[in-house]
N, C-alpha and C. Protein backbone atom coordinates (compact mmCIF):
# COMPACT_ATOMS: atom_id res chain seq x y z
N UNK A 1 218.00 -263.66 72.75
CA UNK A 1 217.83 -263.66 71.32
C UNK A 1 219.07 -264.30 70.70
N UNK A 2 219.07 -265.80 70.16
CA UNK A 2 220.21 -265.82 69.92
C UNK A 2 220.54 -265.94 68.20
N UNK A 3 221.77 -265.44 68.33
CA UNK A 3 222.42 -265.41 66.67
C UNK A 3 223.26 -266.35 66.33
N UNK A 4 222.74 -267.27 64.88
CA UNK A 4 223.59 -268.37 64.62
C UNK A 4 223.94 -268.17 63.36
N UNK A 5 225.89 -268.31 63.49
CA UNK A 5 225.87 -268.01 61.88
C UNK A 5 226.62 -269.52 61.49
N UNK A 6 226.06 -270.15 60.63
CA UNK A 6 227.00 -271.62 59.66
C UNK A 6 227.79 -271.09 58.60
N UNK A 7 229.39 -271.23 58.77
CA UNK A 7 229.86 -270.86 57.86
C UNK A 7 230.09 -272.34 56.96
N UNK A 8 230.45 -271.77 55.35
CA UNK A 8 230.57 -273.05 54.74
C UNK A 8 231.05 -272.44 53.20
N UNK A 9 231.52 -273.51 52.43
CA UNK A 9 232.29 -272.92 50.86
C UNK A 9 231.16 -273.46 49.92
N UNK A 10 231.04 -271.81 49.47
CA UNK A 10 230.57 -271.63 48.22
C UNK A 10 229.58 -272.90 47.25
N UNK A 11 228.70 -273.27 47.16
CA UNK A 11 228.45 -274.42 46.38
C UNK A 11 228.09 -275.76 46.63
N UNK A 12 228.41 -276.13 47.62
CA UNK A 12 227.94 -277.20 48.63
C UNK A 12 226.58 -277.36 49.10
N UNK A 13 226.05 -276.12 49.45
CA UNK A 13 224.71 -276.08 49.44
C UNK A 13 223.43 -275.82 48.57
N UNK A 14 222.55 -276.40 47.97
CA UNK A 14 221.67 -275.55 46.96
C UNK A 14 220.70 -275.03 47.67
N UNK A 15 219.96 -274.49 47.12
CA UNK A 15 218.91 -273.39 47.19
C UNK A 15 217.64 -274.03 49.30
N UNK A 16 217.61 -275.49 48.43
CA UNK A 16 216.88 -276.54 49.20
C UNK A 16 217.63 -276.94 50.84
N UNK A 17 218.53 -277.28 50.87
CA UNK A 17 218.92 -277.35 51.68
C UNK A 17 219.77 -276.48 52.50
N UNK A 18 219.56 -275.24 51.56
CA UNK A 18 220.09 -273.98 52.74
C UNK A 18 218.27 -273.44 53.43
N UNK A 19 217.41 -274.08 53.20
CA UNK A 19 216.15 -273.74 53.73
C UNK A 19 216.08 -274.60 54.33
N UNK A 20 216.16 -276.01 54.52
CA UNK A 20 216.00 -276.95 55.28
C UNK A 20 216.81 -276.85 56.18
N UNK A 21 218.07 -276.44 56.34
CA UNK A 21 219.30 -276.44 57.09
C UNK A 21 218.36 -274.62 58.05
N UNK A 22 218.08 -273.89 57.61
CA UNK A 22 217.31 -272.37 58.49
C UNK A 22 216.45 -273.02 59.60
N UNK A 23 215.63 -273.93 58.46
CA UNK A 23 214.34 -274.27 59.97
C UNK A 23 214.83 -274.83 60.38
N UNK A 24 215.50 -276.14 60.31
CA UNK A 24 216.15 -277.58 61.70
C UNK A 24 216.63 -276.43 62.44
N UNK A 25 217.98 -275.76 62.32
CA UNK A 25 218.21 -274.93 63.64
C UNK A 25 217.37 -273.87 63.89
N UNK A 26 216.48 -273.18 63.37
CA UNK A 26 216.06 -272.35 64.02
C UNK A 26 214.84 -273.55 65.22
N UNK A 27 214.26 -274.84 64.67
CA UNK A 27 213.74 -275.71 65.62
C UNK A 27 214.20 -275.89 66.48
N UNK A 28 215.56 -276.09 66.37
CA UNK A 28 216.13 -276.53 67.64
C UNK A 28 216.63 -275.45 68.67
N UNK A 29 216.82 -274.85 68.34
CA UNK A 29 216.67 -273.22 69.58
C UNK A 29 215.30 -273.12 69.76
N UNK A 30 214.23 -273.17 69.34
CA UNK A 30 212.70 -272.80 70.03
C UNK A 30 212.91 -274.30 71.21
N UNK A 31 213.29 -275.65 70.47
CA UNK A 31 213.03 -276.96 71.62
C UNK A 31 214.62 -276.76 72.73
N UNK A 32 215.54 -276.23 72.72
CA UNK A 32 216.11 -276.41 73.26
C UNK A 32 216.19 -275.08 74.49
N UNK A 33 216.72 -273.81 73.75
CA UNK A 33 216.77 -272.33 74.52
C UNK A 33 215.49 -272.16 74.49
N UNK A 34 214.56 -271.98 73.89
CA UNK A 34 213.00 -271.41 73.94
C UNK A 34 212.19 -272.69 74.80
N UNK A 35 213.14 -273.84 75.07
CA UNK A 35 212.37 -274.78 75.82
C UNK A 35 210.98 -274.64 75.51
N UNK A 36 210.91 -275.33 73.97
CA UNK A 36 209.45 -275.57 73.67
C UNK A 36 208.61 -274.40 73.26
N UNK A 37 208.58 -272.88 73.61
CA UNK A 37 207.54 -272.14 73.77
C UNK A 37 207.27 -271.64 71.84
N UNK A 38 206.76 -271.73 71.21
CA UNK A 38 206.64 -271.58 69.82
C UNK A 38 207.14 -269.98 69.49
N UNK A 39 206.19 -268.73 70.61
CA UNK A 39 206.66 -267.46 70.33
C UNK A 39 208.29 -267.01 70.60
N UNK A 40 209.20 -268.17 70.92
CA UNK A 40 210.56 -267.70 70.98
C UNK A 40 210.82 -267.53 69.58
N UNK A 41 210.75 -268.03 68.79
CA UNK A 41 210.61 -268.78 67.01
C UNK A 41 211.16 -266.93 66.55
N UNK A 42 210.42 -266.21 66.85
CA UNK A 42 210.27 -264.84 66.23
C UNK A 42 212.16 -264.12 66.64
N UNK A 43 212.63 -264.43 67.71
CA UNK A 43 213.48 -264.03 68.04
C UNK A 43 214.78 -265.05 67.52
N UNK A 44 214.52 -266.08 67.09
CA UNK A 44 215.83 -266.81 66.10
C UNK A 44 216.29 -266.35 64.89
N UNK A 45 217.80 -265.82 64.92
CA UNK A 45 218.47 -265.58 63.98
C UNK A 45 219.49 -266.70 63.74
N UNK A 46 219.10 -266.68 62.35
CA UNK A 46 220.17 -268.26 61.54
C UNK A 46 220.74 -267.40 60.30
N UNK A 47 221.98 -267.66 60.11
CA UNK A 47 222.36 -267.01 58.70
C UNK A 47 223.44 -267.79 58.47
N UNK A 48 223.66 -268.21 57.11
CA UNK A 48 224.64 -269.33 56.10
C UNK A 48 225.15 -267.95 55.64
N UNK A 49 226.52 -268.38 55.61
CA UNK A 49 227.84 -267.45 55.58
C UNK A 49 228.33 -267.96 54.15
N UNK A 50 228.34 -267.90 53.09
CA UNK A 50 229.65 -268.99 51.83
C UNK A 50 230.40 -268.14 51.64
N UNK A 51 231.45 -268.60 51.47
CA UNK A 51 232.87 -267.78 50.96
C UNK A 51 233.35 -268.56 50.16
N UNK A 52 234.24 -268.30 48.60
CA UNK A 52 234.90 -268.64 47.88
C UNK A 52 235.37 -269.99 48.72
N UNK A 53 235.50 -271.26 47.53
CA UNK A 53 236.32 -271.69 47.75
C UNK A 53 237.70 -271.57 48.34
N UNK A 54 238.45 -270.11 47.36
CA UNK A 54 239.53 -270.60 47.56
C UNK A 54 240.11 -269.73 49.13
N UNK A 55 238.74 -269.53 49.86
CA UNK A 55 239.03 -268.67 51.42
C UNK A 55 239.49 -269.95 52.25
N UNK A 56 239.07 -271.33 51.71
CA UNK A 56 239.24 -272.42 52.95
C UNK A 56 240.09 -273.13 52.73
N UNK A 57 240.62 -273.91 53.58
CA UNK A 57 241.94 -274.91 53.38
C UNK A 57 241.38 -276.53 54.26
N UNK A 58 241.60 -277.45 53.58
CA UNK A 58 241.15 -278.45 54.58
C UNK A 58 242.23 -279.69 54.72
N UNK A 59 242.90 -279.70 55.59
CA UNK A 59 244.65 -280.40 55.38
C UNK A 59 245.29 -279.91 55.20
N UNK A 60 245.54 -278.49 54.11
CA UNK A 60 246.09 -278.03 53.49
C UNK A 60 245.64 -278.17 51.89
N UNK A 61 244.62 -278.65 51.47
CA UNK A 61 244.13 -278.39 50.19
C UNK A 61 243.24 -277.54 50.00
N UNK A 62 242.96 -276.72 49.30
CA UNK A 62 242.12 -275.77 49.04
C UNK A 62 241.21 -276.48 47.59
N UNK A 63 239.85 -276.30 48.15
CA UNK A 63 238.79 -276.80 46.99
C UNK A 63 238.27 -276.09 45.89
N UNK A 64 238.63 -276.43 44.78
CA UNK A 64 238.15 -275.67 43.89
C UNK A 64 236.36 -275.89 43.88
N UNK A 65 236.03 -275.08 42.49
CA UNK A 65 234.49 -275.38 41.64
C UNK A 65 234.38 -276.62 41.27
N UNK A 66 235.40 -277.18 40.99
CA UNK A 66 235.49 -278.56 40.16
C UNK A 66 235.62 -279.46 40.96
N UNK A 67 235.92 -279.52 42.07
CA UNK A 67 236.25 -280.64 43.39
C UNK A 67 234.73 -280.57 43.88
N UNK A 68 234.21 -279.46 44.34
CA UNK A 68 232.96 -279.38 44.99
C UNK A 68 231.89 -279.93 44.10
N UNK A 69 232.11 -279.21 43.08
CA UNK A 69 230.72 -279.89 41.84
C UNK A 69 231.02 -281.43 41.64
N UNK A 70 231.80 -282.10 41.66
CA UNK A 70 232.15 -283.44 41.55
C UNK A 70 231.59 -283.91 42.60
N UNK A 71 231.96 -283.51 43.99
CA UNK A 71 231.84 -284.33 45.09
C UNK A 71 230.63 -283.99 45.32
N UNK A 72 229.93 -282.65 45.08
CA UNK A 72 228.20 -282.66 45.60
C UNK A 72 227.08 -282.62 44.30
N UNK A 73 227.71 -282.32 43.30
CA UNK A 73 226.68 -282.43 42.09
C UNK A 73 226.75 -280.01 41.68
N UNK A 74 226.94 -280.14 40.76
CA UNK A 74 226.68 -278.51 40.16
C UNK A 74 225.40 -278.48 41.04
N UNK A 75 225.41 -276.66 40.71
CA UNK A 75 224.04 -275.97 41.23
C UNK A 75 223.88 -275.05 39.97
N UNK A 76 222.42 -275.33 39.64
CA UNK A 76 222.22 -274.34 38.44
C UNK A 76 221.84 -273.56 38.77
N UNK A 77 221.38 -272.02 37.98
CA UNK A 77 220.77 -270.79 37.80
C UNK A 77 219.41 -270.35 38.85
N UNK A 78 218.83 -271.76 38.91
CA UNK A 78 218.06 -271.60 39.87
C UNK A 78 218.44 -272.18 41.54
N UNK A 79 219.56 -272.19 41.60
CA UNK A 79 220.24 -272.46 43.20
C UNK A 79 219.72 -273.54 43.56
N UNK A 80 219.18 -274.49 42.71
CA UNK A 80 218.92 -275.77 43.02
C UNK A 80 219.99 -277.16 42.15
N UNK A 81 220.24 -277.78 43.23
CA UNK A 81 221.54 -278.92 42.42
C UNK A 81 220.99 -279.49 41.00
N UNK A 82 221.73 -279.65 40.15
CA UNK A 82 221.48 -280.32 39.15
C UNK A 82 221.56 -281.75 39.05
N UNK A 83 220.90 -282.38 39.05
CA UNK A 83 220.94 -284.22 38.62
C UNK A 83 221.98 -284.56 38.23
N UNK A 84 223.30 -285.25 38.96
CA UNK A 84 224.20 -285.83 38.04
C UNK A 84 223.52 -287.11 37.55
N UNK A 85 224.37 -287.36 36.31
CA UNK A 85 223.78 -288.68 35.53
C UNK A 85 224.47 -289.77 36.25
N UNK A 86 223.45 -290.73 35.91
CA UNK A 86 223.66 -292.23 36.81
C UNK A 86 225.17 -292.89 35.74
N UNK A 87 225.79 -293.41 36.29
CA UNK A 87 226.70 -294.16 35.79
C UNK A 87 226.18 -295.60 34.99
């Protein structure tokens, strides 16, 4: 039975692609460890971990709200990214 946890900061992910990101790996443990068999599926555990920005360091910089929303686009109320405007 195996347990997979993705850790990652706060905001980077929306609503959409923390569901898309569950099934690809939970797929790939049924095709890889479950070698194919579909009823392994029931026994995959996947869980997305976020922690504050300011838990991570990358170089030595720590990312704010404002670095992340810039570089991936805000996430609104409904945990889905918001449209940045086209330039």
């Amino acid at each position: 039975m195996p347990y997979v946890t993705i850790s990652t900061v706060r905001g980077i992910l929306d609503a959409t692609q923390k569901k898309a990101l569950l099934e690809r790996v939970t797929d790939l443990l049924v095709e890889v460890e479950g070698q194919g068999n579909a009823e392994f599926r029931r026994n995959v555990w996947v869980r997305i971990e976020e922690q504050d920005p300011s838990h991570w360091s990358l170089g030595g910089m720590q990312p704010t709200n404002e670095i992340i929303a810039g570089t991936f686009g805000a996430i609104g109320a409904d945990g889905l990214r918001v449209a940045r405007p086209k330039p």
